[in-house]
PDB file of N, CA and C in Angstrom:
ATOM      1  N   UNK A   1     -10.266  40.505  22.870  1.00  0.00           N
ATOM      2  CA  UNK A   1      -9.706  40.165  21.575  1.00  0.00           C
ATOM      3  C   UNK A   1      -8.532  39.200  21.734  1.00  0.00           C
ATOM      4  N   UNK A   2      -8.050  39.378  22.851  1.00  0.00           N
ATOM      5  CA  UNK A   2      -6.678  38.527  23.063  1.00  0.00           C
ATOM      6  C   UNK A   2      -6.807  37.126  23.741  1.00  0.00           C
ATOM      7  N   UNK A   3      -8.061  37.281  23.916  1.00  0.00           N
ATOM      8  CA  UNK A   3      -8.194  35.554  24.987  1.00  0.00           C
ATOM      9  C   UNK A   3      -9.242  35.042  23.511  1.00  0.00           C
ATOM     10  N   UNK A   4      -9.832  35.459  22.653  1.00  0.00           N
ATOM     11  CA  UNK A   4     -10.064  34.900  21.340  1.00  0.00           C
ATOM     12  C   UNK A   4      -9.216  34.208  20.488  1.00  0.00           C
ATOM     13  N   UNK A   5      -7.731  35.256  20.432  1.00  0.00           N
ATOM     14  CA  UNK A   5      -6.465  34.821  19.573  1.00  0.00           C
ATOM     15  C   UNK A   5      -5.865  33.478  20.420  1.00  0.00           C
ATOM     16  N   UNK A   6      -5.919  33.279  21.902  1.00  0.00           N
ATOM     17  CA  UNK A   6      -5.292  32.391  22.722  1.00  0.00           C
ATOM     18  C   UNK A   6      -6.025  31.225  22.430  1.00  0.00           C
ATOM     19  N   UNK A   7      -7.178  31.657  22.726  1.00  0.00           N
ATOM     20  CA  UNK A   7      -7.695  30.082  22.018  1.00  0.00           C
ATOM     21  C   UNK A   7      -8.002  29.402  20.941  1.00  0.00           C
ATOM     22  N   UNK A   8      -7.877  30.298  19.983  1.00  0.00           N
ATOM     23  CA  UNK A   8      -7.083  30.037  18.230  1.00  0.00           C
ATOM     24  C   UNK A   8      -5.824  29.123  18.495  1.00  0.00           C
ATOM     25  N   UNK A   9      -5.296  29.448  19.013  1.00  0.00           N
ATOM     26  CA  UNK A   9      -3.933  29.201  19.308  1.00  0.00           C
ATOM     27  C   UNK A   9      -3.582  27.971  19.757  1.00  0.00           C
ATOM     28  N   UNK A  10      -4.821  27.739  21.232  1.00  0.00           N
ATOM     29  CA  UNK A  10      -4.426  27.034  22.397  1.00  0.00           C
ATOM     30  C   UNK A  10      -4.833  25.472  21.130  1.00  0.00           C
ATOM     31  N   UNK A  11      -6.493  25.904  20.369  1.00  0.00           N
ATOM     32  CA  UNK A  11      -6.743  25.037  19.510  1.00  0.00           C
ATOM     33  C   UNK A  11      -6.163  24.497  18.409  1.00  0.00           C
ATOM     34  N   UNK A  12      -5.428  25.229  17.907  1.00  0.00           N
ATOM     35  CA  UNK A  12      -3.888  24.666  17.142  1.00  0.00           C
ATOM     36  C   UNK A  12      -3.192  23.664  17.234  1.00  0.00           C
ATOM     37  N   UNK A  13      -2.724  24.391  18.790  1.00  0.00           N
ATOM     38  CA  UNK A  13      -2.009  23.233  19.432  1.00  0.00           C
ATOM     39  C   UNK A  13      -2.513  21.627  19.727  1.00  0.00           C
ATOM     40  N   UNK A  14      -3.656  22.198  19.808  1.00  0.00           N
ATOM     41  CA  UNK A  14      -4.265  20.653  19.983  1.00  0.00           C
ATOM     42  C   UNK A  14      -4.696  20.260  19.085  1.00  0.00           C
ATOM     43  N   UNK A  15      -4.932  20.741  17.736  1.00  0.00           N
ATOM     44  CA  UNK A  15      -4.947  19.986  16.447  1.00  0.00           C
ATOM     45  C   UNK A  15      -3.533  19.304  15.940  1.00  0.00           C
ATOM     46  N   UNK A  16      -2.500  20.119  16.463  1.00  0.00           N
ATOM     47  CA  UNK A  16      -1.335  19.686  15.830  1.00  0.00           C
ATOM     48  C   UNK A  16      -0.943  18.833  16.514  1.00  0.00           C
ATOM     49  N   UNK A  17      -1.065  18.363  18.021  1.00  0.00           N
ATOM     50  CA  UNK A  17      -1.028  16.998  19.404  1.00  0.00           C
ATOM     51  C   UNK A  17      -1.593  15.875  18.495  1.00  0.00           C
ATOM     52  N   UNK A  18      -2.978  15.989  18.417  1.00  0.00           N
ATOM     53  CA  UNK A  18      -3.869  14.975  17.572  1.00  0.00           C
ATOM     54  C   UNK A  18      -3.181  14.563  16.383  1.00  0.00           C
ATOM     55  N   UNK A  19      -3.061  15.369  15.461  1.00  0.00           N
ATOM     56  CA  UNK A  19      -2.307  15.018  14.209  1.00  0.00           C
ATOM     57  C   UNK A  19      -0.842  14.560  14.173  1.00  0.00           C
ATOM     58  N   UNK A  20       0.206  14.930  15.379  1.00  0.00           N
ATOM     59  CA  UNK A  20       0.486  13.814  15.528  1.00  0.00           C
ATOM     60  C   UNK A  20       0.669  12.535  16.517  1.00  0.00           C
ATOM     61  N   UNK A  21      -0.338  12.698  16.905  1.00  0.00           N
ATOM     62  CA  UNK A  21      -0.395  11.403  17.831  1.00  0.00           C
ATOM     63  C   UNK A  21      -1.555  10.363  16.995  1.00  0.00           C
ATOM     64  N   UNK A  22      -2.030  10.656  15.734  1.00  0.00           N
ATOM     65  CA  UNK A  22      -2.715  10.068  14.707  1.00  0.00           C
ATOM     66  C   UNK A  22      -1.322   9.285  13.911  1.00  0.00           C
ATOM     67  N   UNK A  23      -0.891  10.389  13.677  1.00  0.00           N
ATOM     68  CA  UNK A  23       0.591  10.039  12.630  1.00  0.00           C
ATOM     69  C   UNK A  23       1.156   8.916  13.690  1.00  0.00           C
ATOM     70  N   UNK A  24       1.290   9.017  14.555  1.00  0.00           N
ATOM     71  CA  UNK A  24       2.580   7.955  15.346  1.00  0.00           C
ATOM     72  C   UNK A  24       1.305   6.659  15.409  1.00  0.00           C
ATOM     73  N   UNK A  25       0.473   6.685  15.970  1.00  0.00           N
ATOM     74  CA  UNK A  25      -0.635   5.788  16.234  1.00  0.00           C
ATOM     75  C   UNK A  25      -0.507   4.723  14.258  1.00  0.00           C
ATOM     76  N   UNK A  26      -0.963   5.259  13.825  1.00  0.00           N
ATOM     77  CA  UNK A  26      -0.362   4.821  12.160  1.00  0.00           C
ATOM     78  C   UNK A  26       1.058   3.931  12.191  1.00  0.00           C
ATOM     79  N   UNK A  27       1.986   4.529  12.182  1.00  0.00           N
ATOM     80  CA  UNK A  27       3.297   4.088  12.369  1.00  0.00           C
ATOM     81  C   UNK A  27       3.512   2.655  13.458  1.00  0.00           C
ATOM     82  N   UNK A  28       3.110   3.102  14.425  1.00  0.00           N
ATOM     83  CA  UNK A  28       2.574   1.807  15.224  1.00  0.00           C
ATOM     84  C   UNK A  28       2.255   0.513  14.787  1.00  0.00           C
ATOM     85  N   UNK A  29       0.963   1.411  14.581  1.00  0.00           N
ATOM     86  CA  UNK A  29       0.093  -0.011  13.876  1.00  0.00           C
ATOM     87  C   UNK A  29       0.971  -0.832  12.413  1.00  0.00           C
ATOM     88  N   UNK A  30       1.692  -0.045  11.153  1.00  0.00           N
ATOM     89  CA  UNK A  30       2.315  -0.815  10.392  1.00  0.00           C
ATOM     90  C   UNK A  30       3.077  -1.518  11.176  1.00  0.00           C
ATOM     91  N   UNK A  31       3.934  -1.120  12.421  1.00  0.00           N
ATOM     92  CA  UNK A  31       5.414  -1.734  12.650  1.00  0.00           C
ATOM     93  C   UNK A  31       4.472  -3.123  13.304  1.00  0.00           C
ATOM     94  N   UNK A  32       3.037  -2.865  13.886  1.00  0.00           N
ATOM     95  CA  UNK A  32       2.309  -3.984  14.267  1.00  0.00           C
ATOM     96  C   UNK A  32       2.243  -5.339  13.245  1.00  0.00           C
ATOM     97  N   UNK A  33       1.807  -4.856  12.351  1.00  0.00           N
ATOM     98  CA  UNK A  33       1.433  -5.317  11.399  1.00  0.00           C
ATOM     99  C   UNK A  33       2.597  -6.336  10.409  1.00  0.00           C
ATOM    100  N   UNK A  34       3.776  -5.668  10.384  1.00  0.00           N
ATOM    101  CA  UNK A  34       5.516  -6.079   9.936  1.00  0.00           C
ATOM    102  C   UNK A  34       5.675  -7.457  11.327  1.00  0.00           C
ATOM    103  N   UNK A  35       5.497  -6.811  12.233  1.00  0.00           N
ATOM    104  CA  UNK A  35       6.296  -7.770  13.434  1.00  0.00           C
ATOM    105  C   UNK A  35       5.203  -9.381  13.117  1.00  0.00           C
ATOM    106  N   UNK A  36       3.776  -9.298  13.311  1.00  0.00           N
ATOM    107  CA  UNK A  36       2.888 -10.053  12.473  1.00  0.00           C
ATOM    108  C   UNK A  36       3.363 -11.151  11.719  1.00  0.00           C
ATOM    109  N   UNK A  37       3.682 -10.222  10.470  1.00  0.00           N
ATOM    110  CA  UNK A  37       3.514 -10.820   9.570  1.00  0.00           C
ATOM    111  C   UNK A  37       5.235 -11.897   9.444  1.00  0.00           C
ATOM    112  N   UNK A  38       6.254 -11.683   9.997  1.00  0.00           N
ATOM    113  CA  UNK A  38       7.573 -12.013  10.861  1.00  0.00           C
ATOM    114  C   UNK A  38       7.491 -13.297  11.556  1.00  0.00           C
ATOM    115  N   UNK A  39       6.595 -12.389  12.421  1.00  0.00           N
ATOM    116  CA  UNK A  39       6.089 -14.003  13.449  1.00  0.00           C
ATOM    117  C   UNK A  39       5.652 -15.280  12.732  1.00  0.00           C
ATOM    118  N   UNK A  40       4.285 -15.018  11.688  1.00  0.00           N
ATOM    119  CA  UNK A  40       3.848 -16.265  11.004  1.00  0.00           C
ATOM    120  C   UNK A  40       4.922 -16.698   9.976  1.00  0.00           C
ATOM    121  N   UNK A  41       5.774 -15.395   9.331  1.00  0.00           N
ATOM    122  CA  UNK A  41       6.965 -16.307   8.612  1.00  0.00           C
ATOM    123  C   UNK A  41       7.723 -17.254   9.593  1.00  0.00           C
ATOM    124  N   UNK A  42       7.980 -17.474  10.422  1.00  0.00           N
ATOM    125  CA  UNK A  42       8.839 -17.860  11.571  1.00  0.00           C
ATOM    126  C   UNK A  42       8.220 -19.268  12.082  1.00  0.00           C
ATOM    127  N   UNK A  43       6.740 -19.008  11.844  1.00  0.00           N
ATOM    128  CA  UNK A  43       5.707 -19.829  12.425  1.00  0.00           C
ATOM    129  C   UNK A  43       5.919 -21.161  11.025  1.00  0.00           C
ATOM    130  N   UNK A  44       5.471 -20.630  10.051  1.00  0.00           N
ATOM    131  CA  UNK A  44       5.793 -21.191   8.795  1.00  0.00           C
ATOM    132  C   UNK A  44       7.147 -22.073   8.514  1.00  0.00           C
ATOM    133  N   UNK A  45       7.834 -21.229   8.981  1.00  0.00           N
ATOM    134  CA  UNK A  45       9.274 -22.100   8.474  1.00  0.00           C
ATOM    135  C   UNK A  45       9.712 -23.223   9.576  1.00  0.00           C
ATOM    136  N   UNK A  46       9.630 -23.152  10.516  1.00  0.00           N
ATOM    137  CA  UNK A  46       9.468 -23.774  11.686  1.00  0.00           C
ATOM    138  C   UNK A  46       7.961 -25.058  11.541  1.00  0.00           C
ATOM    139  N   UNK A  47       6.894 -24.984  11.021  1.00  0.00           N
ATOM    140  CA  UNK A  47       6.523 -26.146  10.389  1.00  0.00           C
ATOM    141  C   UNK A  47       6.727 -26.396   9.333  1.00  0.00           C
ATOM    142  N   UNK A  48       7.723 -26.159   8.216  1.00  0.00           N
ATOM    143  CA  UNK A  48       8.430 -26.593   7.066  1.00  0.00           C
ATOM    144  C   UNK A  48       9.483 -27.228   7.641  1.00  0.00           C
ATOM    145  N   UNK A  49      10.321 -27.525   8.708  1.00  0.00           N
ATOM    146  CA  UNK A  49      11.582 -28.470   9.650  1.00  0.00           C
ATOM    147  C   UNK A  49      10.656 -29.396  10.317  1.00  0.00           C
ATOM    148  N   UNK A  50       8.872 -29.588  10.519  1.00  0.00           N
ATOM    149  CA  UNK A  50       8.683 -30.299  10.916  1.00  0.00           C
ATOM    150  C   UNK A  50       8.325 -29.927  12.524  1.00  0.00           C
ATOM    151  N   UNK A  51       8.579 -28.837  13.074  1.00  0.00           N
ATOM    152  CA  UNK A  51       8.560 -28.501  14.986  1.00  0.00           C
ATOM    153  C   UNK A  51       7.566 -27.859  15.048  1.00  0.00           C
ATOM    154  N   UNK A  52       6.501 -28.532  15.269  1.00  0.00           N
ATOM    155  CA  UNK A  52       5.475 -28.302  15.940  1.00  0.00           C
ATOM    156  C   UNK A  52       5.559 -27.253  17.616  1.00  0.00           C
ATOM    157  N   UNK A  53       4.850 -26.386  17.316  1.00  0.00           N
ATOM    158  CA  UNK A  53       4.941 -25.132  18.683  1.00  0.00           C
ATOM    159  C   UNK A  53       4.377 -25.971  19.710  1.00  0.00           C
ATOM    160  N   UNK A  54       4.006 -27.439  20.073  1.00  0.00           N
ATOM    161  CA  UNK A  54       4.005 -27.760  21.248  1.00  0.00           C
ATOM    162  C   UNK A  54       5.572 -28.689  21.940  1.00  0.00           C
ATOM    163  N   UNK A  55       6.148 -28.818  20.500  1.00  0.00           N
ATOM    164  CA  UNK A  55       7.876 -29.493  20.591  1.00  0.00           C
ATOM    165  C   UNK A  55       8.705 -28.260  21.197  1.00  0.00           C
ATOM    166  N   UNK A  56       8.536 -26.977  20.608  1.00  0.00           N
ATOM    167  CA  UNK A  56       9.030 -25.981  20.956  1.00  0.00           C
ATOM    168  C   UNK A  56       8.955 -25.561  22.439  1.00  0.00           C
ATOM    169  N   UNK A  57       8.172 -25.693  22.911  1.00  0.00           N
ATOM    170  CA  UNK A  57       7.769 -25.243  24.277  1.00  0.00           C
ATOM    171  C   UNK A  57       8.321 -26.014  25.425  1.00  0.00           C
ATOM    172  N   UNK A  58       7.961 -27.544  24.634  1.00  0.00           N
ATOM    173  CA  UNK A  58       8.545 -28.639  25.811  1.00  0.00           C
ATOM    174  C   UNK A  58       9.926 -28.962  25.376  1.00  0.00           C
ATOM    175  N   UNK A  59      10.296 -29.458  24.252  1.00  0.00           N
ATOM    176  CA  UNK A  59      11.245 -30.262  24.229  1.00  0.00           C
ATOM    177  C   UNK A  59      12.733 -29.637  23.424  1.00  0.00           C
ATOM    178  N   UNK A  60      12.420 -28.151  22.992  1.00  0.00           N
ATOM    179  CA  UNK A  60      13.555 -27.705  21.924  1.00  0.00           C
ATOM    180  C   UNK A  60      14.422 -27.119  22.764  1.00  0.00           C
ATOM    181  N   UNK A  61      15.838 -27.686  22.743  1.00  0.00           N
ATOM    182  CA  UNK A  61      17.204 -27.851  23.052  1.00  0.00           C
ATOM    183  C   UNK A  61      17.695 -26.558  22.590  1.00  0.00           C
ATOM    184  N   UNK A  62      18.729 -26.176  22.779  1.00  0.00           N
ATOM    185  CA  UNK A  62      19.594 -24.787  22.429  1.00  0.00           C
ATOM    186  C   UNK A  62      20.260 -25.222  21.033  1.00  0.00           C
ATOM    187  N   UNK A  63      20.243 -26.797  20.721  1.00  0.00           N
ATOM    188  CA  UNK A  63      20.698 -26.869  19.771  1.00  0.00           C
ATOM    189  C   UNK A  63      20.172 -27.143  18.413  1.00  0.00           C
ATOM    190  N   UNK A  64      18.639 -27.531  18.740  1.00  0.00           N
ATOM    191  CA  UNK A  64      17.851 -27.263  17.690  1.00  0.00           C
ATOM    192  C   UNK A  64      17.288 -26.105  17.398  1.00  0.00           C
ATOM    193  N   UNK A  65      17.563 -25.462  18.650  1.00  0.00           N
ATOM    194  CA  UNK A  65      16.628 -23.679  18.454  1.00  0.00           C
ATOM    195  C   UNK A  65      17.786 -23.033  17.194  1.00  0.00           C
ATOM    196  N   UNK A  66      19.331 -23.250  17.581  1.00  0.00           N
ATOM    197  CA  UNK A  66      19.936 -22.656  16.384  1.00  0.00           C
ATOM    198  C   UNK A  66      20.784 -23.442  14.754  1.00  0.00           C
ATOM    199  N   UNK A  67      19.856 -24.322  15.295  1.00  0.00           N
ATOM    200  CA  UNK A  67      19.536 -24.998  13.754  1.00  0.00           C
ATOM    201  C   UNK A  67      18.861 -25.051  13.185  1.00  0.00           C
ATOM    202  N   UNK A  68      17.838 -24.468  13.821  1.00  0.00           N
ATOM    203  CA  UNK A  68      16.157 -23.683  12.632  1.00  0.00           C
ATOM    204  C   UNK A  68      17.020 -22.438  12.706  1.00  0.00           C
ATOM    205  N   UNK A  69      17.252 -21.505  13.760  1.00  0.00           N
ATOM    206  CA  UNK A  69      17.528 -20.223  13.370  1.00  0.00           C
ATOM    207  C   UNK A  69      18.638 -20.351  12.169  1.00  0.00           C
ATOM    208  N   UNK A  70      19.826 -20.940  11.897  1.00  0.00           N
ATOM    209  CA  UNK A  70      20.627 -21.674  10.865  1.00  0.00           C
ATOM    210  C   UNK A  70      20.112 -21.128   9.831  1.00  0.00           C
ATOM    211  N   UNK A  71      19.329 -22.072   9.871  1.00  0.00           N
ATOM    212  CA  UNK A  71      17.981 -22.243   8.418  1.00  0.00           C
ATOM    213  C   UNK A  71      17.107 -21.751   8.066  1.00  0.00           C
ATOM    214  N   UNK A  72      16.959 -20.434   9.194  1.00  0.00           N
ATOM    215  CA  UNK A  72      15.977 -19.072   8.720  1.00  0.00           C
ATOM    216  C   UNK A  72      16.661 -18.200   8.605  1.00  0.00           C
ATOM    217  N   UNK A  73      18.190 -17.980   8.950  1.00  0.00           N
ATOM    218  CA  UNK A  73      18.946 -16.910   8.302  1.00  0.00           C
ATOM    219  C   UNK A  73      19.403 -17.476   6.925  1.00  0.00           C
ATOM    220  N   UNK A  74      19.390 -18.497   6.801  1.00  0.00           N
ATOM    221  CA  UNK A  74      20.136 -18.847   5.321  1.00  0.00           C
ATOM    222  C   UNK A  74      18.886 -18.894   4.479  1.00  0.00           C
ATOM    223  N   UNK A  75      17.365 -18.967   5.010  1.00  0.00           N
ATOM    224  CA  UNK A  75      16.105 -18.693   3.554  1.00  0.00           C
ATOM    225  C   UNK A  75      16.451 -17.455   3.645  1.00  0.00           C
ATOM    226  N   UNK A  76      16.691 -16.725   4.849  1.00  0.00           N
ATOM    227  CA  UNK A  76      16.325 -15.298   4.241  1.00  0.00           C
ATOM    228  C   UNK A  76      17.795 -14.839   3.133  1.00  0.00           C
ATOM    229  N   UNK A  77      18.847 -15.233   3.733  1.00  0.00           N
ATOM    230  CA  UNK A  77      19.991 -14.992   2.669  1.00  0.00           C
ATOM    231  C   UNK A  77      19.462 -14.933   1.475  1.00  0.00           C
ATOM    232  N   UNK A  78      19.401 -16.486   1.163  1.00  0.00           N
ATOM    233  CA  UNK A  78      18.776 -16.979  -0.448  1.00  0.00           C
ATOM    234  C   UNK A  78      17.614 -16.001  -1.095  1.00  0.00           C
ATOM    235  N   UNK A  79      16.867 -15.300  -0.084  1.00  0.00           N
ATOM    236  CA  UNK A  79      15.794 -14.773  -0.574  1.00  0.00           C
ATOM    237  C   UNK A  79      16.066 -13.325  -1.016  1.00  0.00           C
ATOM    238  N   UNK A  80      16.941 -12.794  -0.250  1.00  0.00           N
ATOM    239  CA  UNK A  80      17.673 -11.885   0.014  1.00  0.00           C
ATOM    240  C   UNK A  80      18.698 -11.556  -1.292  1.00  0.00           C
ATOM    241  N   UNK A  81      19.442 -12.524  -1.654  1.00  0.00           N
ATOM    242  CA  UNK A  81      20.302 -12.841  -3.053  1.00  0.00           C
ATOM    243  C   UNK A  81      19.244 -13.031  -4.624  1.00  0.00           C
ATOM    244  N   UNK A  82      17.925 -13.661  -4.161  1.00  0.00           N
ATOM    245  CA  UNK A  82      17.475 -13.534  -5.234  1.00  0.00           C
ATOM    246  C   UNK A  82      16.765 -12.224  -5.835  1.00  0.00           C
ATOM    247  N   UNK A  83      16.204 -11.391  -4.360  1.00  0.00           N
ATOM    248  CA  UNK A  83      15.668 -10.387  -4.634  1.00  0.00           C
ATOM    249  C   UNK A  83      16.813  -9.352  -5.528  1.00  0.00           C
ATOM    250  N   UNK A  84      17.837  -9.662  -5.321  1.00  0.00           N
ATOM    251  CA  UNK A  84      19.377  -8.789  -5.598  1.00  0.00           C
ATOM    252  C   UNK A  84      19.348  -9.272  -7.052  1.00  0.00           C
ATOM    253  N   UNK A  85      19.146 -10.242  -7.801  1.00  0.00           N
ATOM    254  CA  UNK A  85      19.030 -11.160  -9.010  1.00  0.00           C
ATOM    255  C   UNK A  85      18.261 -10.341  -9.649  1.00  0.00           C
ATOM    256  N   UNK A  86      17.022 -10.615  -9.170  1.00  0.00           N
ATOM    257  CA  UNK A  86      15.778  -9.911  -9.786  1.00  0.00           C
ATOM    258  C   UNK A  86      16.205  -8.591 -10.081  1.00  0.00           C
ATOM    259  N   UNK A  87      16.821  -7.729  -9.165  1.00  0.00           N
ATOM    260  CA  UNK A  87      17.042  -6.350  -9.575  1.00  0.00           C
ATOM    261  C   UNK A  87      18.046  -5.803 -10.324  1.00  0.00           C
ATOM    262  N   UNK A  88      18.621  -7.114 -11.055  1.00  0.00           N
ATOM    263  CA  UNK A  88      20.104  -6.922 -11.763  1.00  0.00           C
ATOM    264  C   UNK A  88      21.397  -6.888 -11.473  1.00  0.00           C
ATOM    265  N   UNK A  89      21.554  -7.261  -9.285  1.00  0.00           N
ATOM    266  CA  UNK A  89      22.506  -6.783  -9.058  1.00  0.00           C
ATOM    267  C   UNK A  89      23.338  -8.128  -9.312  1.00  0.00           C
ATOM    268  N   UNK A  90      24.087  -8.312  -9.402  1.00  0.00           N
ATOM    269  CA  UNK A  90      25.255  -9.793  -9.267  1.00  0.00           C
ATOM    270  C   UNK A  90      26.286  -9.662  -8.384  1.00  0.00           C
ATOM    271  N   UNK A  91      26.300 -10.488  -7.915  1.00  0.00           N
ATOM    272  CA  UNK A  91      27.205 -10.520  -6.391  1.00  0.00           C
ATOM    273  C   UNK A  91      28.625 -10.739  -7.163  1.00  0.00           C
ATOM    274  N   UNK A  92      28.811 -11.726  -8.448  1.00  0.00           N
ATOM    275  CA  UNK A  92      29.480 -12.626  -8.609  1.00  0.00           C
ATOM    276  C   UNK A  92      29.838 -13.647  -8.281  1.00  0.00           C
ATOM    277  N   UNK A  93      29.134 -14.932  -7.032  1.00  0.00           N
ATOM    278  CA  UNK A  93      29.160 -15.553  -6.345  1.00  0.00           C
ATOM    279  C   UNK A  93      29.252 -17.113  -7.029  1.00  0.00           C
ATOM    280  N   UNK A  94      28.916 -16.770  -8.203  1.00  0.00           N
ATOM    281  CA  UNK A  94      28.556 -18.374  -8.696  1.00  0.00           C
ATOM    282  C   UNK A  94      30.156 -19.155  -8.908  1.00  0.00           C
ATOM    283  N   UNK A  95      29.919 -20.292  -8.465  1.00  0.00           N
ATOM    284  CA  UNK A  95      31.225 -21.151  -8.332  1.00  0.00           C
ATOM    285  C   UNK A  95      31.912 -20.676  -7.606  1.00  0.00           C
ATOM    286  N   UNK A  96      31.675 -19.797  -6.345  1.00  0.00           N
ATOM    287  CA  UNK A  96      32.004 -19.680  -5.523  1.00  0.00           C
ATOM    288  C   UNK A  96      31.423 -19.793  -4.150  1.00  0.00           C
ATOM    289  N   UNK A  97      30.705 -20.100  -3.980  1.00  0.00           N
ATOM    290  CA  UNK A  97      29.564 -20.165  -2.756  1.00  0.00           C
ATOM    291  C   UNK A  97      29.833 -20.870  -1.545  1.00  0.00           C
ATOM    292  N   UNK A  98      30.674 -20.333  -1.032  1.00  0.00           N
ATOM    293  CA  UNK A  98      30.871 -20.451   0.660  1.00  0.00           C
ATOM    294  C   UNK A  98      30.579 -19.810   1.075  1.00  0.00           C
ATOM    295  N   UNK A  99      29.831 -20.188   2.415  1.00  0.00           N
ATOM    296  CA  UNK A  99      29.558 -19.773   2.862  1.00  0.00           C
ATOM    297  C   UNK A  99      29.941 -18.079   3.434  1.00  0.00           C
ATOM    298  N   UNK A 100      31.559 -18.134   3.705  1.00  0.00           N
ATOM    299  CA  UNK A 100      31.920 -16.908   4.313  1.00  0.00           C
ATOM    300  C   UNK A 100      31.982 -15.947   3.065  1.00  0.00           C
ATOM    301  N   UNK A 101      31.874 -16.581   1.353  1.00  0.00           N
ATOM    302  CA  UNK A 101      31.736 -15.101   0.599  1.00  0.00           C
ATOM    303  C   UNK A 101      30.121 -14.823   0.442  1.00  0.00           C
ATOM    304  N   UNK A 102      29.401 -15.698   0.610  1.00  0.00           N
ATOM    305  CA  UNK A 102      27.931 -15.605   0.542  1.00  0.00           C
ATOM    306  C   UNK A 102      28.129 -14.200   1.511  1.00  0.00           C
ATOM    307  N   UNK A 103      28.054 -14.588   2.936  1.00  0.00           N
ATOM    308  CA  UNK A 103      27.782 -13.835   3.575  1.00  0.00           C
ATOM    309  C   UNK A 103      28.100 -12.367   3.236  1.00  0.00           C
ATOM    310  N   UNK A 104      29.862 -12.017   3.193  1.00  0.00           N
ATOM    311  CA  UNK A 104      30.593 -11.149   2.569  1.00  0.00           C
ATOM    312  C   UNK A 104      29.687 -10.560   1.642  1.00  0.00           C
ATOM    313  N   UNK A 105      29.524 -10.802   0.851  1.00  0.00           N
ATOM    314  CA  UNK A 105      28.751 -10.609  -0.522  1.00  0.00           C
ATOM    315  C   UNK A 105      27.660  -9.850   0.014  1.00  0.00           C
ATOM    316  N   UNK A 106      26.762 -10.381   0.525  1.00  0.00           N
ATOM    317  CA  UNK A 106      25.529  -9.937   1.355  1.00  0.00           C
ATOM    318  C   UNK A 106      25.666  -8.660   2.100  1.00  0.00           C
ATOM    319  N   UNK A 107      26.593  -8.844   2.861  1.00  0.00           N
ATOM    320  CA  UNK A 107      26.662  -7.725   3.661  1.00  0.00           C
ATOM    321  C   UNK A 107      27.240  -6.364   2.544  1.00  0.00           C
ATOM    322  N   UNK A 108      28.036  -6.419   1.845  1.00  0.00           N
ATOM    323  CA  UNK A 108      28.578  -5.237   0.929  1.00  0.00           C
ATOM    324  C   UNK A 108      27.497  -4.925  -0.141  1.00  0.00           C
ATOM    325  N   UNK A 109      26.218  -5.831  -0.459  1.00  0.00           N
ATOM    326  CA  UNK A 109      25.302  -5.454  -0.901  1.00  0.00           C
ATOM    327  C   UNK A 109      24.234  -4.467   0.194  1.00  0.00           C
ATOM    328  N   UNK A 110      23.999  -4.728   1.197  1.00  0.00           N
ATOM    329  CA  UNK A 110      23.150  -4.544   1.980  1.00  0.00           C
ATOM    330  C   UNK A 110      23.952  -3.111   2.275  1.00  0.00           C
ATOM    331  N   UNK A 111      25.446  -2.944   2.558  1.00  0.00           N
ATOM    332  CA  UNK A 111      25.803  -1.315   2.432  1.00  0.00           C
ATOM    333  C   UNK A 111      25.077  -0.960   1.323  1.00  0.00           C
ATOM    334  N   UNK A 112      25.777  -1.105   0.018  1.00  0.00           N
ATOM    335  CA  UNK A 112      25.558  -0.495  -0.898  1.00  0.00           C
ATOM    336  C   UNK A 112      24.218  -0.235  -1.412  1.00  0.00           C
ATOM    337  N   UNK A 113      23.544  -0.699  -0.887  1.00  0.00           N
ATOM    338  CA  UNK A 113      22.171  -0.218  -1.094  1.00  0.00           C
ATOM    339  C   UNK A 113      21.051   0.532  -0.058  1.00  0.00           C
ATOM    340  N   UNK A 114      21.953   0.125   1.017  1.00  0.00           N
ATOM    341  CA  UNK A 114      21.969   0.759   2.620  1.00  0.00           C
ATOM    342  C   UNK A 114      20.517   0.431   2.929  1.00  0.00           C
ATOM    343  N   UNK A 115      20.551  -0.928   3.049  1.00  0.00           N
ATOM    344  CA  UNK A 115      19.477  -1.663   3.394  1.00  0.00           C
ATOM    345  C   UNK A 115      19.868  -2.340   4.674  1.00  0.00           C
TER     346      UNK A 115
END
């Protein structure tokens, strides 16, 4: 009766292994799927400046690498501020837009919404 209950048991356990090593396998695959979809934004914006991924490989300097990066933290800012628009929030930024309150701004949104 007791090596019946053990392997009730032992089989449990290995339903509950599976279920979650299903669950993490899932999780995986979205964060797969996010990093993806990252990359071709990256891929995208990088032929919107014009740099072709065979310029990149051979010929991009430290100083053009962070003058696209520049210009992919500041779409995402902008994108970032509008999504904040859309949702009603207001930074108060207008006629003020330097850079260092943009940022400011950004970041005390991104607490406050703990994003």
């Amino acid at each position: 009766m007791e090596l019946v209950d053990d392997r009730d048991a032992v089989q449990r356990k290995i339903d509950d292994a599976i279920a979650t090593n299903n669950k993490s396998l899932k999780e995986i695959s979205k964060l797969n799927v996010l990093i993806e979809e990252s990359k071709q934004k990256k891929e995208l914006l990088f032929q919107d400046f014009g740099i072709t991924k065979e310029f990149r490989e051979q010929n991009l300097s430290v100083s053009d690498l962070s003058t696209v990066e520049r210009r992919y933290y500041d779409l995402l800012e902008r994108e970032f501020l509008a999504e904040l628009n859309a949702k009603g929030i207001d930074l108060n930024l207008e006629g003020k837009q330097t850079k260092t309150k943009t940022k400011v701004g950004v970041s005390m949104a991104r607490k406050r919404l703990k994003i």
